[in-house]
N, C-alpha and C. Protein backbone atom coordinates (compact mmCIF):
# COMPACT_ATOMS: atom_id res chain seq x y z
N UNK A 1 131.48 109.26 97.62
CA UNK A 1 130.35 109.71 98.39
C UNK A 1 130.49 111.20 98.69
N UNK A 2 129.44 111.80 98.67
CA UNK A 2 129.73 113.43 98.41
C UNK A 2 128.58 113.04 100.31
N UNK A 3 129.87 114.16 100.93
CA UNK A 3 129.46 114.49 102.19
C UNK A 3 129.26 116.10 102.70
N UNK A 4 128.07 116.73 103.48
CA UNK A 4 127.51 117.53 103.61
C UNK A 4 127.25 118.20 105.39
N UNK A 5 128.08 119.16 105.51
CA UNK A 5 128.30 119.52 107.04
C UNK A 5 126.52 119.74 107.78
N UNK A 6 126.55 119.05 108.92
CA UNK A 6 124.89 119.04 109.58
C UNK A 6 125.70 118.87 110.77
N UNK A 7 125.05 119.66 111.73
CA UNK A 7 125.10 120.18 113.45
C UNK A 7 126.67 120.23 113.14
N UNK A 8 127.57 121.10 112.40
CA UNK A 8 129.47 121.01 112.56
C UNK A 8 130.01 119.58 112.65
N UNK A 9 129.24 119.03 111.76
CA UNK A 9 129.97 117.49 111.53
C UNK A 9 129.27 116.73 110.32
N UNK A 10 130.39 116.26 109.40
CA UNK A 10 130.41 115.92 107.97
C UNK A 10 129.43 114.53 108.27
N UNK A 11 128.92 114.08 107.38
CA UNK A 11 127.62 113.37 107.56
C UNK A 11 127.72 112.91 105.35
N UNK A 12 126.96 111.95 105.21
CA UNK A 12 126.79 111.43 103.81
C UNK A 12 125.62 111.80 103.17
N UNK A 13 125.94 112.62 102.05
CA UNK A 13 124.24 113.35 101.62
C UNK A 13 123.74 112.15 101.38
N UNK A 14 122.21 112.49 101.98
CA UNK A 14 120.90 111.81 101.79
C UNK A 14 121.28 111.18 100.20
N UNK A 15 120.46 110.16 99.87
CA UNK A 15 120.11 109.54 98.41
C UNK A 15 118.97 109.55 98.25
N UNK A 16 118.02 110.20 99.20
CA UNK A 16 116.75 110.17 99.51
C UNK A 16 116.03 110.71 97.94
N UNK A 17 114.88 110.66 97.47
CA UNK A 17 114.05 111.82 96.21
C UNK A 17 114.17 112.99 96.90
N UNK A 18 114.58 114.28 96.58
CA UNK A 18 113.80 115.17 97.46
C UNK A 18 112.36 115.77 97.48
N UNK A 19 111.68 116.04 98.02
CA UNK A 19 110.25 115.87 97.99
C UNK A 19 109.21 114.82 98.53
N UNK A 20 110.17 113.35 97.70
CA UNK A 20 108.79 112.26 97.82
C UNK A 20 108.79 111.86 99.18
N UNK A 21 107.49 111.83 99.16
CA UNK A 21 106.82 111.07 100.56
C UNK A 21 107.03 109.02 100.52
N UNK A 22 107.91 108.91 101.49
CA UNK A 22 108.52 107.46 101.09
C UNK A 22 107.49 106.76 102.11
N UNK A 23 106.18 106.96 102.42
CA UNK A 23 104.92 106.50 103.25
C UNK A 23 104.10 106.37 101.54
N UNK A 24 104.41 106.47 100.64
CA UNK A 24 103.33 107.00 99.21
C UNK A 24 103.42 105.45 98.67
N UNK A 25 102.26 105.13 98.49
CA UNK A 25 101.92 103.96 97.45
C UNK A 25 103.04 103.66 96.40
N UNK A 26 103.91 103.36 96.08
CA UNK A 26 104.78 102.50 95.01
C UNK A 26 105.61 101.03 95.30
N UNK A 27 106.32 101.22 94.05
CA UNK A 27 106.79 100.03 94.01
C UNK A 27 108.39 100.24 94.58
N UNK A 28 109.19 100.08 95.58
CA UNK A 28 110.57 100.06 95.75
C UNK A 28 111.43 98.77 95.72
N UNK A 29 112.96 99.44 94.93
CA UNK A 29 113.78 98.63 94.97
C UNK A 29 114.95 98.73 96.19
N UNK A 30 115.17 97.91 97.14
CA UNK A 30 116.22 98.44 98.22
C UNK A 30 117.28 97.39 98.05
N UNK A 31 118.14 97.76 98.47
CA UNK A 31 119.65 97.39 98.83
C UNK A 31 120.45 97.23 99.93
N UNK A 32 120.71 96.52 100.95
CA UNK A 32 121.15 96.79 102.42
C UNK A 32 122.38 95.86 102.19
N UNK A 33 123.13 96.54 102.70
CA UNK A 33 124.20 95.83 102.97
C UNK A 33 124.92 95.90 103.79
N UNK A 34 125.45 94.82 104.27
CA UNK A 34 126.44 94.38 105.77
C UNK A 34 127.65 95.12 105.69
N UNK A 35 127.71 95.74 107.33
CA UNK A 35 128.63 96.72 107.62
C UNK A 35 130.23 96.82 106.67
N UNK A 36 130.63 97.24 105.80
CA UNK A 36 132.19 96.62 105.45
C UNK A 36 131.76 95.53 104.17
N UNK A 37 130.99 95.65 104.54
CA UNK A 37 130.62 94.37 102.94
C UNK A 37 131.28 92.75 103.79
N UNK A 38 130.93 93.17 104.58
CA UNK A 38 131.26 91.45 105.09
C UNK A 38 130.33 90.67 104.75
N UNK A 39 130.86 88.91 104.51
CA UNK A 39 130.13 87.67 104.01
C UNK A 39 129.86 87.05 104.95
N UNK A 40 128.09 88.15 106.05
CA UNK A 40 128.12 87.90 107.26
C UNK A 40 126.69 86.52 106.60
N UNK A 41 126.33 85.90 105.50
CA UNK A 41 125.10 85.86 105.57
C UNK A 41 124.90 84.51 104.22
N UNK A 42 126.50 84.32 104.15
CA UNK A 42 126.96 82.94 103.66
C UNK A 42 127.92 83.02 101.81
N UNK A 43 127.61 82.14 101.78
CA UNK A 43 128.74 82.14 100.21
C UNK A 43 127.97 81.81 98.57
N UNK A 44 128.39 82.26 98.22
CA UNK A 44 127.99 81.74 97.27
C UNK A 44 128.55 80.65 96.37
N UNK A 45 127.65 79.60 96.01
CA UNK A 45 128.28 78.45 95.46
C UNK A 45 128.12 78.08 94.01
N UNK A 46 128.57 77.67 93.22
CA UNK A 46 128.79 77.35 91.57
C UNK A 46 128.71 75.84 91.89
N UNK A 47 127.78 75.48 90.39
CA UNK A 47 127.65 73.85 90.29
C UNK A 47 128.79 73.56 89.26
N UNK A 48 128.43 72.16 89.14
CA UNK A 48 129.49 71.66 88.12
C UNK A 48 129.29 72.63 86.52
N UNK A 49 127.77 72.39 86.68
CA UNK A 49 127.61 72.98 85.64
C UNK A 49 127.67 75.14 85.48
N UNK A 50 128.04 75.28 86.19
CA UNK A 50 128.28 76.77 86.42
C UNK A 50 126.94 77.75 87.34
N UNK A 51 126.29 76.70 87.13
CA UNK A 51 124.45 77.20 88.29
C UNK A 51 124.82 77.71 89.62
N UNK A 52 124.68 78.99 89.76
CA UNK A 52 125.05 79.59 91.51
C UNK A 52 123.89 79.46 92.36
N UNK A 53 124.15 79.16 93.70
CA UNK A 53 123.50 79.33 94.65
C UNK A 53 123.99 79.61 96.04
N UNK A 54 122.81 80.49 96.33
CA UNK A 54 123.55 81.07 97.80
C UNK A 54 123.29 79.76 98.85
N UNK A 55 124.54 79.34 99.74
CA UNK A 55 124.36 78.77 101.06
C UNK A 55 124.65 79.75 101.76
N UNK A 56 123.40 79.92 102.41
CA UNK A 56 123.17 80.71 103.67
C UNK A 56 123.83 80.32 105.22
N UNK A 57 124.45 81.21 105.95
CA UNK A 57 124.76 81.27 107.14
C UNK A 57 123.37 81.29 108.38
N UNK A 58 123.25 81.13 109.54
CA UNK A 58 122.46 81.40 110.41
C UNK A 58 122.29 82.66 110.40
N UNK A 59 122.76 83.46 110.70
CA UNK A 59 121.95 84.77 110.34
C UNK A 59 121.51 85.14 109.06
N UNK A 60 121.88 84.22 107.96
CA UNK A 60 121.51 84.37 106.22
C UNK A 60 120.00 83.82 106.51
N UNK A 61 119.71 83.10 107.29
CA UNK A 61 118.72 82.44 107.11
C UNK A 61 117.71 83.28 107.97
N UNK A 62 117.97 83.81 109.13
CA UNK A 62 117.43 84.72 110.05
C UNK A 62 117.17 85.90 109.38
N UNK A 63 117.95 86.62 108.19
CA UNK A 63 117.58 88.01 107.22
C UNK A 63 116.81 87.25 106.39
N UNK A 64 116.49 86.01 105.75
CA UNK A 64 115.56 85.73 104.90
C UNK A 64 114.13 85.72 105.75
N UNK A 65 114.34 85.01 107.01
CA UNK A 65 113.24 85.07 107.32
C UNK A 65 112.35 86.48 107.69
N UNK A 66 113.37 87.11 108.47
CA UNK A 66 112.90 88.27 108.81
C UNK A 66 112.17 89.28 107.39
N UNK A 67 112.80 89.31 106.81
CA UNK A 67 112.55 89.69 105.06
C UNK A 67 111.24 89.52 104.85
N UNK A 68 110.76 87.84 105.13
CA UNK A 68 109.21 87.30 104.64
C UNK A 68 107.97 87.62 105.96
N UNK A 69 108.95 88.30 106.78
CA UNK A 69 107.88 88.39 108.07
C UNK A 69 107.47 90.09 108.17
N UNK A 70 108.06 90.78 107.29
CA UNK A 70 108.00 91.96 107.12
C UNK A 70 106.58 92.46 106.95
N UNK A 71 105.77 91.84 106.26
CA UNK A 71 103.74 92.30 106.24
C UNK A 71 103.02 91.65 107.14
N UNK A 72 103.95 91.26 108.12
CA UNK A 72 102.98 90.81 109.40
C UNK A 72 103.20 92.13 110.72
N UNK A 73 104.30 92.92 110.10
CA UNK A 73 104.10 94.04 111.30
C UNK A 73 104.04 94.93 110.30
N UNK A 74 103.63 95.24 109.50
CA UNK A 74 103.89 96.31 108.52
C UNK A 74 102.31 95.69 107.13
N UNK A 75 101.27 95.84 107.66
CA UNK A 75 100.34 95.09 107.06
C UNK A 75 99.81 95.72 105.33
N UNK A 76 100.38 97.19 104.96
CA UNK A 76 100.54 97.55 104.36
C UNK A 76 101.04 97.36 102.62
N UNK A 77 102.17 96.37 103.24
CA UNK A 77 103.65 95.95 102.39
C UNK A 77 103.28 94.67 101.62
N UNK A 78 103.54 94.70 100.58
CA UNK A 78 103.76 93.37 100.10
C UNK A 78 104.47 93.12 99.34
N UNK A 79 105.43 91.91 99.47
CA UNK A 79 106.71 91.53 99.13
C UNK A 79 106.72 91.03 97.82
N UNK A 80 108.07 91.70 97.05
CA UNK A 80 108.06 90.79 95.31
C UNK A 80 108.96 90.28 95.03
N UNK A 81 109.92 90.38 94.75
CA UNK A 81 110.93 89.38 94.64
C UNK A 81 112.31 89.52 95.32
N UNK A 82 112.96 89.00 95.95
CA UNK A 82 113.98 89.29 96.78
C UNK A 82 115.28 88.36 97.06
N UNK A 83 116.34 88.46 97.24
CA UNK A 83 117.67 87.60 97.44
C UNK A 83 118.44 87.99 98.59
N UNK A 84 118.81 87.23 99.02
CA UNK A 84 120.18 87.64 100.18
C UNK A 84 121.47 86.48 99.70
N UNK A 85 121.99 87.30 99.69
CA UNK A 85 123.60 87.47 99.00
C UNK A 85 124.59 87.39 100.33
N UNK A 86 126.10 86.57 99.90
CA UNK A 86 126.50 87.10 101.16
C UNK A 86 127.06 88.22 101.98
N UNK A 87 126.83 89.22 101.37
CA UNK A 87 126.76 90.67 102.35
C UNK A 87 125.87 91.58 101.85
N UNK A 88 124.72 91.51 101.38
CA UNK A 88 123.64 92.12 100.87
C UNK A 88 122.38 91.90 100.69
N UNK A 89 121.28 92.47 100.59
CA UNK A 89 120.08 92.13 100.44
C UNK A 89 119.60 92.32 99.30
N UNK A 90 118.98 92.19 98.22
CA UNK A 90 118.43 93.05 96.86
C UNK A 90 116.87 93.30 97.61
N UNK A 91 116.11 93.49 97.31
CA UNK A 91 114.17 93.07 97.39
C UNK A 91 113.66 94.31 96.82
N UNK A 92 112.51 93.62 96.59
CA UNK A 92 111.39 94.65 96.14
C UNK A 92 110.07 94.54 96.99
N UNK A 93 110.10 96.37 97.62
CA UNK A 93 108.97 96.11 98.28
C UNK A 93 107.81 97.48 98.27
N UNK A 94 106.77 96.70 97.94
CA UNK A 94 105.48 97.73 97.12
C UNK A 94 104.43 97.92 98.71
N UNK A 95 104.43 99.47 98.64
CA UNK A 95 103.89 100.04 99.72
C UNK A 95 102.50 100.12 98.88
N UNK A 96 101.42 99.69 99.74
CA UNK A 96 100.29 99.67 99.70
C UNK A 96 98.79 100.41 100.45
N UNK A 97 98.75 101.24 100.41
CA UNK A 97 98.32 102.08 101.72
C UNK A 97 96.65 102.35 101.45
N UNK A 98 96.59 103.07 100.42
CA UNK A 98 95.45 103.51 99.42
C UNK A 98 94.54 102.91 98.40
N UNK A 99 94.96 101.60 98.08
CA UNK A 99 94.21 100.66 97.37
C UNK A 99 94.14 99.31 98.26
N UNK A 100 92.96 97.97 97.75
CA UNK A 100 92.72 97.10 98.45
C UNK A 100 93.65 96.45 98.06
N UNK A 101 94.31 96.01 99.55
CA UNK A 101 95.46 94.74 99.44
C UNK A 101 94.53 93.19 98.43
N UNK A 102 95.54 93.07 98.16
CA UNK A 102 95.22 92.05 97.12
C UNK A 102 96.71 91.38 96.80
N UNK A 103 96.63 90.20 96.78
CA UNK A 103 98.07 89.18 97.05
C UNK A 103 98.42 88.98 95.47
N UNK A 104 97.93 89.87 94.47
CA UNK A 104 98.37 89.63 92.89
C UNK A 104 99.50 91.04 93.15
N UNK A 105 100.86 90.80 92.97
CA UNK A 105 101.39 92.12 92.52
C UNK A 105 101.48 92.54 91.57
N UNK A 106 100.87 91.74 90.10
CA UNK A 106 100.77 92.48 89.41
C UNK A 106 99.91 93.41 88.96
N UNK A 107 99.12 94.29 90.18
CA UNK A 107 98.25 95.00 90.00
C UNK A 107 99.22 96.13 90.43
N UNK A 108 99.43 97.01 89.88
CA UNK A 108 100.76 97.95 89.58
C UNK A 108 100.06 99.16 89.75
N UNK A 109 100.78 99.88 91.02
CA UNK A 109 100.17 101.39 91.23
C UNK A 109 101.78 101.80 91.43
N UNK A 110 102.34 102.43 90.26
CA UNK A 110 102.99 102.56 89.83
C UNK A 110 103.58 104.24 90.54
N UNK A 111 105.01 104.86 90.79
CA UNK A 111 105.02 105.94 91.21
C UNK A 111 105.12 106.58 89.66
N UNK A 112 104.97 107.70 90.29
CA UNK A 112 105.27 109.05 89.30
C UNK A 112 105.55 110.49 89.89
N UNK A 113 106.30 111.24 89.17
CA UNK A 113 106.37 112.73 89.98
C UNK A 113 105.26 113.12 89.88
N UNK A 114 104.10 112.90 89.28
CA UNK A 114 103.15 113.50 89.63
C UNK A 114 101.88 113.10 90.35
N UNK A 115 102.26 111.97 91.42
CA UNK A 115 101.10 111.35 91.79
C UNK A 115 101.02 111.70 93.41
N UNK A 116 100.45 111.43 94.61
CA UNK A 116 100.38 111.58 95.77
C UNK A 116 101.74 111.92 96.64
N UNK A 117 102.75 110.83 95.77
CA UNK A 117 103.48 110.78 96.39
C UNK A 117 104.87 112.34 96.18
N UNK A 118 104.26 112.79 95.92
CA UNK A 118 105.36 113.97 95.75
C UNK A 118 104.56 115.10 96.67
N UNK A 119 105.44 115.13 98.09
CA UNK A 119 105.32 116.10 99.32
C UNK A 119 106.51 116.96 99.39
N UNK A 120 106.55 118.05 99.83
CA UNK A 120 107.23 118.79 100.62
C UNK A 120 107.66 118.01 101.96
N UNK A 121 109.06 117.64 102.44
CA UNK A 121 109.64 116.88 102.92
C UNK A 121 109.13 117.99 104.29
N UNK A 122 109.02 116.51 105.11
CA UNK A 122 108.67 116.96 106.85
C UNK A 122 109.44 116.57 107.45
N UNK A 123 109.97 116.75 109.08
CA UNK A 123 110.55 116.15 109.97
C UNK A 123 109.72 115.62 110.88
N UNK A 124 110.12 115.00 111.70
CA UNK A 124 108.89 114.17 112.79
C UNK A 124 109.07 113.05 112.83
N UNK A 125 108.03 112.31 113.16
CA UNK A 125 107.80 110.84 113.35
C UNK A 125 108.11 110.21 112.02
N UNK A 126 108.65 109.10 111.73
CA UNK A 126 109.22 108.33 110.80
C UNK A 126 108.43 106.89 111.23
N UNK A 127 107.19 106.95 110.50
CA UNK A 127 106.56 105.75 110.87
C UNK A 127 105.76 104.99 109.62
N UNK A 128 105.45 103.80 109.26
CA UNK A 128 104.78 103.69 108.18
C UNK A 128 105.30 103.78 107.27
N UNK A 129 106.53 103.79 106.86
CA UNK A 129 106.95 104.55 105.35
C UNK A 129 108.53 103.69 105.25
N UNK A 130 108.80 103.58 104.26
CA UNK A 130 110.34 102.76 103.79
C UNK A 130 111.38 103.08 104.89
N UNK A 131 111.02 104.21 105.55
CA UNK A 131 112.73 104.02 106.69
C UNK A 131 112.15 103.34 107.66
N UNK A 132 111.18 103.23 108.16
CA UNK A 132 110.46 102.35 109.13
C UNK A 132 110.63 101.18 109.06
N UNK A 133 110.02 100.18 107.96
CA UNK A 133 110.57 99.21 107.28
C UNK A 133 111.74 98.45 107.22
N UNK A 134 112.82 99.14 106.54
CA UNK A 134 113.62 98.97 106.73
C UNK A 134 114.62 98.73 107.80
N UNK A 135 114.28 99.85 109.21
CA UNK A 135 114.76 99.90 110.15
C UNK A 135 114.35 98.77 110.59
N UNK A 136 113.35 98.36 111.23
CA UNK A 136 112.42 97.37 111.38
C UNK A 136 113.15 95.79 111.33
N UNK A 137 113.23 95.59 110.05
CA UNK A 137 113.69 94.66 109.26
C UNK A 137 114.93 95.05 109.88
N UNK A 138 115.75 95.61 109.91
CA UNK A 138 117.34 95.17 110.32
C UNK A 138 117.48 95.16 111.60
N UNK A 139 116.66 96.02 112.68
CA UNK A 139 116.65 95.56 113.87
C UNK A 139 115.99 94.29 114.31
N UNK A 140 115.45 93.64 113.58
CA UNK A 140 114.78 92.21 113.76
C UNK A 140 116.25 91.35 113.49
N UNK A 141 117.14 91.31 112.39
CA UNK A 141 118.28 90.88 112.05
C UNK A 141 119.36 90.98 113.27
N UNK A 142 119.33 92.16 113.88
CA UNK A 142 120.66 92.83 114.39
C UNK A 142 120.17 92.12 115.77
N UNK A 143 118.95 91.86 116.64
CA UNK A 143 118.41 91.47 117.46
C UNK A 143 118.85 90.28 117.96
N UNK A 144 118.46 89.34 116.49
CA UNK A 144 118.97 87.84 116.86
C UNK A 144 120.61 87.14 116.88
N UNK A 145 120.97 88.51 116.33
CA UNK A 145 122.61 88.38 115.80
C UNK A 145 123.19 88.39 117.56
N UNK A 146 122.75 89.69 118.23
CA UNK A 146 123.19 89.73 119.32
C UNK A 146 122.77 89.06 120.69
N UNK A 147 121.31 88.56 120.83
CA UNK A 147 121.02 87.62 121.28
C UNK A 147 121.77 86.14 121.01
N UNK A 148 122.24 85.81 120.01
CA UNK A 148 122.96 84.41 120.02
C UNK A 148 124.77 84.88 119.36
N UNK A 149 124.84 85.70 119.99
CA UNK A 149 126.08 86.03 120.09
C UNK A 149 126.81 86.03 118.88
N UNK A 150 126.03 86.50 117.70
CA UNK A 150 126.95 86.04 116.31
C UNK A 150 127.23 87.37 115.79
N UNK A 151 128.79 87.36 115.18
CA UNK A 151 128.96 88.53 115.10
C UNK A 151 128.70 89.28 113.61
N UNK A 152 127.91 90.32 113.82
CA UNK A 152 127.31 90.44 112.96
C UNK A 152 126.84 92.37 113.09
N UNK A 153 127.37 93.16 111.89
CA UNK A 153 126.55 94.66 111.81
C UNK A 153 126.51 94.69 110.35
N UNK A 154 125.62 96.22 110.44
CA UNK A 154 124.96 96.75 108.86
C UNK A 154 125.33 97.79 108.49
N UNK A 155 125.88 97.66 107.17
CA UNK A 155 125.50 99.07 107.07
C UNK A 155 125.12 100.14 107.39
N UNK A 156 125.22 101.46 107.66
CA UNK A 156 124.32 102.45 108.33
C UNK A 156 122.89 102.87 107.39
N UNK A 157 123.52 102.71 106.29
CA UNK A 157 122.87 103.15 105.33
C UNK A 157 121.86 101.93 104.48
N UNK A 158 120.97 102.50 103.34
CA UNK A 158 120.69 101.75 102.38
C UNK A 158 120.18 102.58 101.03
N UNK A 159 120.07 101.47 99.81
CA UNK A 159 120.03 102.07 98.81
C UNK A 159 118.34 102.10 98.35
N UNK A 160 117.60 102.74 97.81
CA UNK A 160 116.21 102.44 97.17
C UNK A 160 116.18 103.29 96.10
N UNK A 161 115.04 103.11 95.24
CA UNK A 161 115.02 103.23 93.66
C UNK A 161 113.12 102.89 93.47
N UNK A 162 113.21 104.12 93.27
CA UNK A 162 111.59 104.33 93.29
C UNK A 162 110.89 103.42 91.68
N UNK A 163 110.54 102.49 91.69
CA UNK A 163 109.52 102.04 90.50
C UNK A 163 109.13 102.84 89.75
N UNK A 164 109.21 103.26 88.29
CA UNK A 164 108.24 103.64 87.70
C UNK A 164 107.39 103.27 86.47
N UNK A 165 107.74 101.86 86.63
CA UNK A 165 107.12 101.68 85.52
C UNK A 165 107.19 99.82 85.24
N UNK A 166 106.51 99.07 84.69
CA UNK A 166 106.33 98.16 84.22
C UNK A 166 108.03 97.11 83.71
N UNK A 167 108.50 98.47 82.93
CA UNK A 167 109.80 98.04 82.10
C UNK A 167 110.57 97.76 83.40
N UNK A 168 110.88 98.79 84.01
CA UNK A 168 111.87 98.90 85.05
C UNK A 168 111.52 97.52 85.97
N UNK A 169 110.32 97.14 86.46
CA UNK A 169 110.20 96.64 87.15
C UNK A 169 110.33 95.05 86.66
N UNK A 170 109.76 94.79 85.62
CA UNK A 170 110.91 93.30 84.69
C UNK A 170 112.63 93.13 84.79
N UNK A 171 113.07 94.85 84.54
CA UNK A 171 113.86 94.62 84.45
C UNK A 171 115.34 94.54 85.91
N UNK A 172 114.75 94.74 86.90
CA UNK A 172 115.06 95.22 88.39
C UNK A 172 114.59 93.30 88.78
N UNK A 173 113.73 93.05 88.58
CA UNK A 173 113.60 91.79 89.00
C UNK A 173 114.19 90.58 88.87
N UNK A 174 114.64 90.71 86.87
CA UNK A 174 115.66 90.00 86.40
C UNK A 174 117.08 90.09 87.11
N UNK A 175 117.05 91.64 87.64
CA UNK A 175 118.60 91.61 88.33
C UNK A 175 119.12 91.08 89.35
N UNK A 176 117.39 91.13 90.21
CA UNK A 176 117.59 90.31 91.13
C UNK A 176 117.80 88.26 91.37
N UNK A 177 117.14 88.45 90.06
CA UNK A 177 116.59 86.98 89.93
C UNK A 177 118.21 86.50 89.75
N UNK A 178 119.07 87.11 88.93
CA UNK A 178 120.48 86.44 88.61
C UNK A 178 121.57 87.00 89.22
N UNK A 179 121.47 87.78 90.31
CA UNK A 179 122.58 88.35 90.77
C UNK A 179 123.26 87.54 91.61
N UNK A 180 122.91 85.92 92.18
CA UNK A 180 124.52 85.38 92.38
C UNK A 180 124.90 84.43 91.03
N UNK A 181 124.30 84.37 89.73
CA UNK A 181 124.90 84.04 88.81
C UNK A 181 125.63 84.96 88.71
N UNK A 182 125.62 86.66 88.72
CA UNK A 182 127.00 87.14 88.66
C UNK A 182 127.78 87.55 89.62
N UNK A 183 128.28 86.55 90.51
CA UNK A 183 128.53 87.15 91.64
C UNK A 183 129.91 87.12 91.55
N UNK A 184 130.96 86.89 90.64
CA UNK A 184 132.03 87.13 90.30
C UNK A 184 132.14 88.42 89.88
N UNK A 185 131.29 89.31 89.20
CA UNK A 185 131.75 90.41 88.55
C UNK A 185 130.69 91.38 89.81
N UNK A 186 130.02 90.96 90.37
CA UNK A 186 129.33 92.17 91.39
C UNK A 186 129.99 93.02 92.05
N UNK A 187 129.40 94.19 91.73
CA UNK A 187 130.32 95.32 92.53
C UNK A 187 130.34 95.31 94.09
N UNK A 188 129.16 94.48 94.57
CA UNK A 188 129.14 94.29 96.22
C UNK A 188 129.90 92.89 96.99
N UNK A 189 130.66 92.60 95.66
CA UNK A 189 131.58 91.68 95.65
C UNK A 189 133.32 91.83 96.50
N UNK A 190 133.73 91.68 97.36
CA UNK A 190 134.77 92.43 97.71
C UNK A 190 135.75 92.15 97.18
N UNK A 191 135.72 91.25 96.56
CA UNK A 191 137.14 90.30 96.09
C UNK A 191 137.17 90.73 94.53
N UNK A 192 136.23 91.32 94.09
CA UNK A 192 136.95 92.02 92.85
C UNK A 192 137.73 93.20 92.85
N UNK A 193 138.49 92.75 91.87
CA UNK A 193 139.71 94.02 92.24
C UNK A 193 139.23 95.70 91.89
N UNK A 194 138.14 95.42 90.92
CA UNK A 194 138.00 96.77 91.17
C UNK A 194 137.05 98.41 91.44
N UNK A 195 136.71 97.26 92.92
CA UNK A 195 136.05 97.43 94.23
C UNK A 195 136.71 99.14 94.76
């Protein structure tokens, strides 16, 4: 992690686009993961026949839900395909701002460097837009964790990956679709050695 001195104290450069306006119509891929990579959110299990599936913990089940409740305060958003893992989140989530909501996602308003969404970066209010969201979503998580006393933190951070295109987005979905089939070789895996 390449770190960058702000107010005389080392801090983790942004992963942010620089420029894009993360309030801009596209498609995002995010990544959140539990503080330490802890397996705050259950295990993953193998069948006889080698078929994985996640059993979820109480708060695994509390980040799924919270996850699907996300376009009821955020009316904007609409959700595409998504997993919780046990110390991670994958999802895909397509900001909608400028065209009529419509519950088909495959109506694809796709980013590009050259579309709305490329601003000259502002400071201010952080509202409406993927850190909102996100925040949102993990303080809904972090809420119920500490209300029923379960111990449970996040990451500070998270990862996103701007959509651009049709391919990407088959192919980001597939990753999601099988990522606790590979959950032996996953890098958000802690128990591989070479983590």
């Amino acid at each position: 992690m390449i770190e960058e001195l702000y107010q005389n104290k080392y801090r983790i450069k942004s992963a942010r686009l620089p420029g894009w306006n993360y309030g801009a119509d596209a498609y995002y891929f995010i990544t959140i993961c539990t503080y330490e990579r802890a397996h705050y959110f259950g295990e993953v299990l193998f069948d006889d026949g080698g078929v994985a599936s996640v059993a979820l913990s109480e708060i695994g089940k509390i980040a799924w839900d919270c996850w699907l409740e996300i376009p009821k305060h955020f009316p904007f958003v609409v959700l595409d395909m998504f997993v919780v893992m046990p110390n991670h989140i994958h999802g895909i989530i397509v900001i909608r701002k400028n065209e009529q909501k419509c519950d088909d996602v495959e109506t694809q308003n796709f980013a590009s460097l050259h579309n709305d969404g490329w601003q000259p970066n502002r400071f201010g209010p952080q509202s409406q837009n993927l850190a909102s969201i996100i925040r949102g979503f993990k303080i809904g998580v972090t809420k119920y964790a500490n209300n029923n006393n379960i111990d449970f933190k996040w990451q500070s951070r998270y990862y996103d990956h701007i959509i651009r295109d049709e391919r990407a987005l088959r192919a980001i979905r597939r990753y999601i679709q099988i990522n606790s089939q590979k959950w032996n070789r996953d890098r958000n895996n802690p128990n591989n050695i070479w983590m």
